[in-house]
PDB file of N, CA and C in Angstrom:
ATOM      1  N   UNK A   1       6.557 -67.646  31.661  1.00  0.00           N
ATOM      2  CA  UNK A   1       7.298 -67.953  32.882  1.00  0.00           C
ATOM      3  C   UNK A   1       6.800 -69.285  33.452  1.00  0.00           C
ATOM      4  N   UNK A   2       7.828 -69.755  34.139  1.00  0.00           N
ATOM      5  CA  UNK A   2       7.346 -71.211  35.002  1.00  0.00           C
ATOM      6  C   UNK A   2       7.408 -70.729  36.402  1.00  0.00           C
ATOM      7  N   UNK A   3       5.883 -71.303  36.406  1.00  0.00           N
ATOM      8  CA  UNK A   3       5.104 -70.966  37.476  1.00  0.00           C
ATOM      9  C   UNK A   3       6.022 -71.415  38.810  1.00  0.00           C
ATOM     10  N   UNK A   4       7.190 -72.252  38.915  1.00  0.00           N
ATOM     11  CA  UNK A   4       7.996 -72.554  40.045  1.00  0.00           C
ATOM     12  C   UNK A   4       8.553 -71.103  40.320  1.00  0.00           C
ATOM     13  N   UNK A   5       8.896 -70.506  39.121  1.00  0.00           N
ATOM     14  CA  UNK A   5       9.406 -68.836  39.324  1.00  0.00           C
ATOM     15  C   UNK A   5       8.928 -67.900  39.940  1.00  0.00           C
ATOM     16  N   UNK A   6       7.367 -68.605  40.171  1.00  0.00           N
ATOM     17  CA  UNK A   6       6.503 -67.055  41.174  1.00  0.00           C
ATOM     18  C   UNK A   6       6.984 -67.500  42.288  1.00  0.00           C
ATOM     19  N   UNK A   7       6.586 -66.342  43.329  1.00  0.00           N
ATOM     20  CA  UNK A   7       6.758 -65.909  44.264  1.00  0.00           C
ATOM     21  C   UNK A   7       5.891 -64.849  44.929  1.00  0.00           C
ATOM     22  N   UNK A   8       4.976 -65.390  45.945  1.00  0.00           N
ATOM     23  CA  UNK A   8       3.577 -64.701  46.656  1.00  0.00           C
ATOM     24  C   UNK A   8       3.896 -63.477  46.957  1.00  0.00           C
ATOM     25  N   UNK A   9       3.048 -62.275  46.952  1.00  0.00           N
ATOM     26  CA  UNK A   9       3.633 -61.208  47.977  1.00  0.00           C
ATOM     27  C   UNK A   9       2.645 -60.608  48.292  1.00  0.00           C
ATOM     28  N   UNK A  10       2.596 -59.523  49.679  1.00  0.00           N
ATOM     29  CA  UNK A  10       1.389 -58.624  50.226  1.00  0.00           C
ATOM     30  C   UNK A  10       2.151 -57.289  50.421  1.00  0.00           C
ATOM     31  N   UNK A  11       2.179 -56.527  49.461  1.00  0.00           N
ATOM     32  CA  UNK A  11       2.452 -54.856  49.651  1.00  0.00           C
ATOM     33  C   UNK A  11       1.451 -54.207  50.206  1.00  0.00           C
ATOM     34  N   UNK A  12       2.018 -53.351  50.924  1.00  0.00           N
ATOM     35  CA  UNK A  12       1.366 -51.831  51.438  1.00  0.00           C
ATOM     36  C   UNK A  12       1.893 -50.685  51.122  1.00  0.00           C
ATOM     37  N   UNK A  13       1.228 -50.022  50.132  1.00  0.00           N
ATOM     38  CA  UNK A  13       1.825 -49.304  49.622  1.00  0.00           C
ATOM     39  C   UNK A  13       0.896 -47.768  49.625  1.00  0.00           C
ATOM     40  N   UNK A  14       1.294 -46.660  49.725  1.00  0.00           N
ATOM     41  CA  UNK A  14       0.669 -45.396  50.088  1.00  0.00           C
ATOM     42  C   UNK A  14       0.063 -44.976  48.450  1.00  0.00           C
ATOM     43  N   UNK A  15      -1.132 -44.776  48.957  1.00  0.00           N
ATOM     44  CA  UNK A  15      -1.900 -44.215  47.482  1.00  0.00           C
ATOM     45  C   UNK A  15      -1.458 -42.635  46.352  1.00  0.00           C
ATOM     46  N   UNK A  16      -0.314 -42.465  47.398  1.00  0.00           N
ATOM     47  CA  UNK A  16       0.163 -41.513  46.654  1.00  0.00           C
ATOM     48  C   UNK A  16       1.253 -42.189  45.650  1.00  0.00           C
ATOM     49  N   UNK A  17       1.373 -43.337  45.334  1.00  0.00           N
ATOM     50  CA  UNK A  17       2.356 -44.094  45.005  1.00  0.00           C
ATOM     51  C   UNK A  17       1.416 -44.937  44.164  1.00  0.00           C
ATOM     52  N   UNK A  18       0.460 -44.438  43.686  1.00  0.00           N
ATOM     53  CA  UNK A  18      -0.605 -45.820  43.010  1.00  0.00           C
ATOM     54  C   UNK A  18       0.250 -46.497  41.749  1.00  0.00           C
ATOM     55  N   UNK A  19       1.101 -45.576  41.090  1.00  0.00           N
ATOM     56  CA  UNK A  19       1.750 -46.040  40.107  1.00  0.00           C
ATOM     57  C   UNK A  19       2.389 -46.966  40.013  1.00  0.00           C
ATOM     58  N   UNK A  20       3.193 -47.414  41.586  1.00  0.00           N
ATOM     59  CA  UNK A  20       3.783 -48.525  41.739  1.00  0.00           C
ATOM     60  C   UNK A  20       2.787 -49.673  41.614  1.00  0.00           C
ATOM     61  N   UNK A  21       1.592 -49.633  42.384  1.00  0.00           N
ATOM     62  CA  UNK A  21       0.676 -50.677  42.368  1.00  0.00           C
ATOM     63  C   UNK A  21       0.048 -51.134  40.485  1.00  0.00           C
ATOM     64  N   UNK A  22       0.188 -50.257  39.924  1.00  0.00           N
ATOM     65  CA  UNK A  22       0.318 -50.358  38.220  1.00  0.00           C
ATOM     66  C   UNK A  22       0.975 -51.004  37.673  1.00  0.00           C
ATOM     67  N   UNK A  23       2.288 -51.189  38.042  1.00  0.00           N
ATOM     68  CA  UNK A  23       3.087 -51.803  37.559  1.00  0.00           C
ATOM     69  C   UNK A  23       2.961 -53.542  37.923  1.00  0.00           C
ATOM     70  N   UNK A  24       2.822 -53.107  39.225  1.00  0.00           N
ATOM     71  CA  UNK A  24       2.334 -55.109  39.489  1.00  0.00           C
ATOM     72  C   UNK A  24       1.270 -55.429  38.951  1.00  0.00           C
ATOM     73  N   UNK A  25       0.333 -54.263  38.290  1.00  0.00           N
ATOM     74  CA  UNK A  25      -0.818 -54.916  37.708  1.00  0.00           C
ATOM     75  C   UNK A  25      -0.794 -55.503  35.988  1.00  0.00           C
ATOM     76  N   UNK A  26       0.662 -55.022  35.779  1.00  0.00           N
ATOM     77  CA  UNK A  26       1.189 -54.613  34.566  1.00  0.00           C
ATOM     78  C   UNK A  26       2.157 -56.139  34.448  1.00  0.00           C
ATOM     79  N   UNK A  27       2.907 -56.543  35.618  1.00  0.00           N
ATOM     80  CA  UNK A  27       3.890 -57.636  35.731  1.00  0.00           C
ATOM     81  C   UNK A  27       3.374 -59.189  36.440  1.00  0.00           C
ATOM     82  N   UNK A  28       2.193 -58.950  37.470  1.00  0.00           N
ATOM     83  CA  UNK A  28       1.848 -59.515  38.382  1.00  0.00           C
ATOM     84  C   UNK A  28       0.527 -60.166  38.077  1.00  0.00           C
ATOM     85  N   UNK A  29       0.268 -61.428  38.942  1.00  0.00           N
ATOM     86  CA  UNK A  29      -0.753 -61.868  38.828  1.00  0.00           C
ATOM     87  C   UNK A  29      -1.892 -61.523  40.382  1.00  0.00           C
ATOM     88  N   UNK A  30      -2.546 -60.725  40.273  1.00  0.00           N
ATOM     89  CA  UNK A  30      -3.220 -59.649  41.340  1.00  0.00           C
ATOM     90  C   UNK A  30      -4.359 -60.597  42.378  1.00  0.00           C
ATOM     91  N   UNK A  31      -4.323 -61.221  43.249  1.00  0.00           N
ATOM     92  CA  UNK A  31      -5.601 -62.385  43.732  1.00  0.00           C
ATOM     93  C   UNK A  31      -6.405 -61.113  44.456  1.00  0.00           C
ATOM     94  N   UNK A  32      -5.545 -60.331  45.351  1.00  0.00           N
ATOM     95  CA  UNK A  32      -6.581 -59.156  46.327  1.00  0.00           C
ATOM     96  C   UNK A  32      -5.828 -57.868  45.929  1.00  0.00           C
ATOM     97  N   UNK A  33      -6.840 -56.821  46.313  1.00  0.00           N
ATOM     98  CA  UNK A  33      -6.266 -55.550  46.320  1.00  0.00           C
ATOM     99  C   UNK A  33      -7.124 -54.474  47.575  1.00  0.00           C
ATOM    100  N   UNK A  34      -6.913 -54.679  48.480  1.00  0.00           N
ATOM    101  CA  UNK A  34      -7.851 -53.970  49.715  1.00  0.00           C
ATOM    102  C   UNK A  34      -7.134 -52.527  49.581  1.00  0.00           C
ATOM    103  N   UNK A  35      -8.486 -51.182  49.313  1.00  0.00           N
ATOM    104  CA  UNK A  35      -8.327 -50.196  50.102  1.00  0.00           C
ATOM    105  C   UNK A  35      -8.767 -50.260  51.132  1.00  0.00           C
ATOM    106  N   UNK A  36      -7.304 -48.872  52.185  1.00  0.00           N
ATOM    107  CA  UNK A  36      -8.005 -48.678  53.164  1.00  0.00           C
ATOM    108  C   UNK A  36      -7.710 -47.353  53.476  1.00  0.00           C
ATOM    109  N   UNK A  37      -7.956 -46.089  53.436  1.00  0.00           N
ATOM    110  CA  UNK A  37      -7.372 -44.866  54.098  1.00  0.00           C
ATOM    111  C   UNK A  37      -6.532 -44.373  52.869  1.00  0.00           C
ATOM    112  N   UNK A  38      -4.999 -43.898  53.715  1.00  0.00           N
ATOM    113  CA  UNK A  38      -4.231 -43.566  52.092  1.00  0.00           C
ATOM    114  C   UNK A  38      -3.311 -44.506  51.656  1.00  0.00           C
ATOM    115  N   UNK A  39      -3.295 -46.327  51.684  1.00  0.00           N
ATOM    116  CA  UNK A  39      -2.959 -46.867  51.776  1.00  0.00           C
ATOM    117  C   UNK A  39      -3.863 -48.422  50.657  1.00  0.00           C
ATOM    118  N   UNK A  40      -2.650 -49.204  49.644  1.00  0.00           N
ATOM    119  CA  UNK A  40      -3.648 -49.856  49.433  1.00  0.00           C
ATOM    120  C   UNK A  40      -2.686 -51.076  49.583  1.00  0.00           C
ATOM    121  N   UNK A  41      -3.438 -52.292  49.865  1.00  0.00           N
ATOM    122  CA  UNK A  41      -2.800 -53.532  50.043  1.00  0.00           C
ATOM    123  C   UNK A  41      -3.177 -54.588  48.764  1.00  0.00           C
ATOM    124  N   UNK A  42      -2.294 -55.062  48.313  1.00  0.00           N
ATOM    125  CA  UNK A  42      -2.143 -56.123  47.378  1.00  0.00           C
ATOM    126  C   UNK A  42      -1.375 -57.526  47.525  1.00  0.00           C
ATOM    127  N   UNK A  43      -1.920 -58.241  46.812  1.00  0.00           N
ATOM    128  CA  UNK A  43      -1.432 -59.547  47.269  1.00  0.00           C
ATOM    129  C   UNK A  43      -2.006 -60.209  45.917  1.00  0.00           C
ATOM    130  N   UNK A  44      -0.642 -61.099  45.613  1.00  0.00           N
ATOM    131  CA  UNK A  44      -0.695 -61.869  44.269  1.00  0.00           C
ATOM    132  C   UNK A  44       0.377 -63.002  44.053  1.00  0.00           C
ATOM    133  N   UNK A  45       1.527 -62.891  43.245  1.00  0.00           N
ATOM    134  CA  UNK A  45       2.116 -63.680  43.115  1.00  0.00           C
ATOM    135  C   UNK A  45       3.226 -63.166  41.902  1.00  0.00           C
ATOM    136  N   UNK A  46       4.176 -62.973  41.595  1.00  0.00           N
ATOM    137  CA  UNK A  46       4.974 -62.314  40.631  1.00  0.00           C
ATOM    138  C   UNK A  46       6.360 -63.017  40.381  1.00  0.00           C
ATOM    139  N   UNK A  47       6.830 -63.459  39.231  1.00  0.00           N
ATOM    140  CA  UNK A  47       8.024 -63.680  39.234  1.00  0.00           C
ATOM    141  C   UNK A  47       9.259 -63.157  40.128  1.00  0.00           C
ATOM    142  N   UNK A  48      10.590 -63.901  40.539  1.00  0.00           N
ATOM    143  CA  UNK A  48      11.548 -63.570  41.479  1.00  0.00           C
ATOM    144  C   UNK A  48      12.112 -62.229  40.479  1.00  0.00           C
ATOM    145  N   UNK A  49      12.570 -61.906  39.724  1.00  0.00           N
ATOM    146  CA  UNK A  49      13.068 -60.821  38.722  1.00  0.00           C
ATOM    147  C   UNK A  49      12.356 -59.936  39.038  1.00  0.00           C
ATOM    148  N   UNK A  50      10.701 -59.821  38.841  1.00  0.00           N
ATOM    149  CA  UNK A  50       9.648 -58.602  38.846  1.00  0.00           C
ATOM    150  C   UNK A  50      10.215 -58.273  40.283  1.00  0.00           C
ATOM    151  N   UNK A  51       9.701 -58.854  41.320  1.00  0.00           N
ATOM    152  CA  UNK A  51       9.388 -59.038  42.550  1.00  0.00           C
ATOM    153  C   UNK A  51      10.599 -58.314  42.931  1.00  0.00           C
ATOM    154  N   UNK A  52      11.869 -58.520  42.593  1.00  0.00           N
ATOM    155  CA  UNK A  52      13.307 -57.456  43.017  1.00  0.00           C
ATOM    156  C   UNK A  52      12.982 -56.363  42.430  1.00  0.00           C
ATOM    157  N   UNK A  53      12.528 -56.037  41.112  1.00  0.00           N
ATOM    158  CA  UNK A  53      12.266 -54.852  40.742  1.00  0.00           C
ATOM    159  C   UNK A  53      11.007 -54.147  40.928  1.00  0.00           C
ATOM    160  N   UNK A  54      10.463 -54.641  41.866  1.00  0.00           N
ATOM    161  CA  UNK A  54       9.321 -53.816  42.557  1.00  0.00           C
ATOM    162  C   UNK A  54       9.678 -53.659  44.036  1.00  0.00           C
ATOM    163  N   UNK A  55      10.542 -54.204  44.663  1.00  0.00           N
ATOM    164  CA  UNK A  55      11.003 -53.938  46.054  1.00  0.00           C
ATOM    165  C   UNK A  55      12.401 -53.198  45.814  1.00  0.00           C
ATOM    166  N   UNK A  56      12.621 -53.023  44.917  1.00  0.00           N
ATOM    167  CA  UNK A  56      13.955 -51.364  44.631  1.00  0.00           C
ATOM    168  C   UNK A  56      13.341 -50.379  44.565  1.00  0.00           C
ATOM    169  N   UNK A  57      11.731 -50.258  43.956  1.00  0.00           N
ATOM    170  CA  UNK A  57      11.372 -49.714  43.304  1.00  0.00           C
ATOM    171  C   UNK A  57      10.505 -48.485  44.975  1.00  0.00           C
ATOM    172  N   UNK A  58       9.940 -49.578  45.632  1.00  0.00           N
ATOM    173  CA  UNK A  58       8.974 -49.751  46.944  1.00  0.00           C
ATOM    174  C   UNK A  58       9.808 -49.244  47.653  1.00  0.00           C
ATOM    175  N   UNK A  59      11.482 -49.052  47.825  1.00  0.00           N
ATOM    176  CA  UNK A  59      12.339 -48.778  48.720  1.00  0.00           C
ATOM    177  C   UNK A  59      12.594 -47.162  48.227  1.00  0.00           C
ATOM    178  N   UNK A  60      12.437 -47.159  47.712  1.00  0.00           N
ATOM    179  CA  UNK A  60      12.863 -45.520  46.815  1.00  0.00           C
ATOM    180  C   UNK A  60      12.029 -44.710  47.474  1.00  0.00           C
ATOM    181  N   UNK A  61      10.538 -45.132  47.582  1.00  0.00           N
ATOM    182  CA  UNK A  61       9.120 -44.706  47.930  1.00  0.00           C
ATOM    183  C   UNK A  61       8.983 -44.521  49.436  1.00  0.00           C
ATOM    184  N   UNK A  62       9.652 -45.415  49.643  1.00  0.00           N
ATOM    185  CA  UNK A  62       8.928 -46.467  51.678  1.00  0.00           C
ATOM    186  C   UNK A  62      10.718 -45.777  52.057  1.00  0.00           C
ATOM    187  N   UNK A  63      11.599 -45.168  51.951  1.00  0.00           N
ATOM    188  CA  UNK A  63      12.605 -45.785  52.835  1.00  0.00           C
ATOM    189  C   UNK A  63      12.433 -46.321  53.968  1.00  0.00           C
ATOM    190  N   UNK A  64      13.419 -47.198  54.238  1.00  0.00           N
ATOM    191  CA  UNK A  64      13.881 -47.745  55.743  1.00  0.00           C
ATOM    192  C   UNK A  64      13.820 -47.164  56.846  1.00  0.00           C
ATOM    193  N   UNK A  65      13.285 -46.971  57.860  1.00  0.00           N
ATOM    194  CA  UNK A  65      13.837 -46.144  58.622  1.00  0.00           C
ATOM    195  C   UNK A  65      15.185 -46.559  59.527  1.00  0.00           C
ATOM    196  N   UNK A  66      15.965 -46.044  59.584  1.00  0.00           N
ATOM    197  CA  UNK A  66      17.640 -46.463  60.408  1.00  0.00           C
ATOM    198  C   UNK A  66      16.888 -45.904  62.239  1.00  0.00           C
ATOM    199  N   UNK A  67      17.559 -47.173  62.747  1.00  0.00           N
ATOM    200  CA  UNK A  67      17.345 -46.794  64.431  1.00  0.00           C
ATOM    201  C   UNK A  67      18.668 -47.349  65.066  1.00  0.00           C
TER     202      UNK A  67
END
């Protein structure tokens, strides 16, 4: 990939969900990964393609909440 193609990101994602965080470790280039509680935060950099298919993926998990 050309590196103009990444794109930074910082998930929070619930540790009951570690699998998702696998997959960015699997697609992604990983700089931090902070636990904290049941919750872990990551931050790296991932292609625009990955990066949609980990925020479909994060939405399935996290819904939205509607107000």
């Amino acid at each position: 990939m050309i590196e103009e193609d990444y794109v930074e990101f910082a998930y929070d994602v619930p540790m009951s969900h570690y699998k998702a965080v696998a997959y960015l470790h699997e697609v992604a280039v990983i700089d931090r990964e902070h636990f904290e509680g049941n919750h872990v935060t990551v931050e790296g950099s991932v292609s625009k393609a990955e990066r949609d298919r980990f925020e479909s993926i994060l939405a399935e998990i996290q819904p939205v909440n509607s107000q």
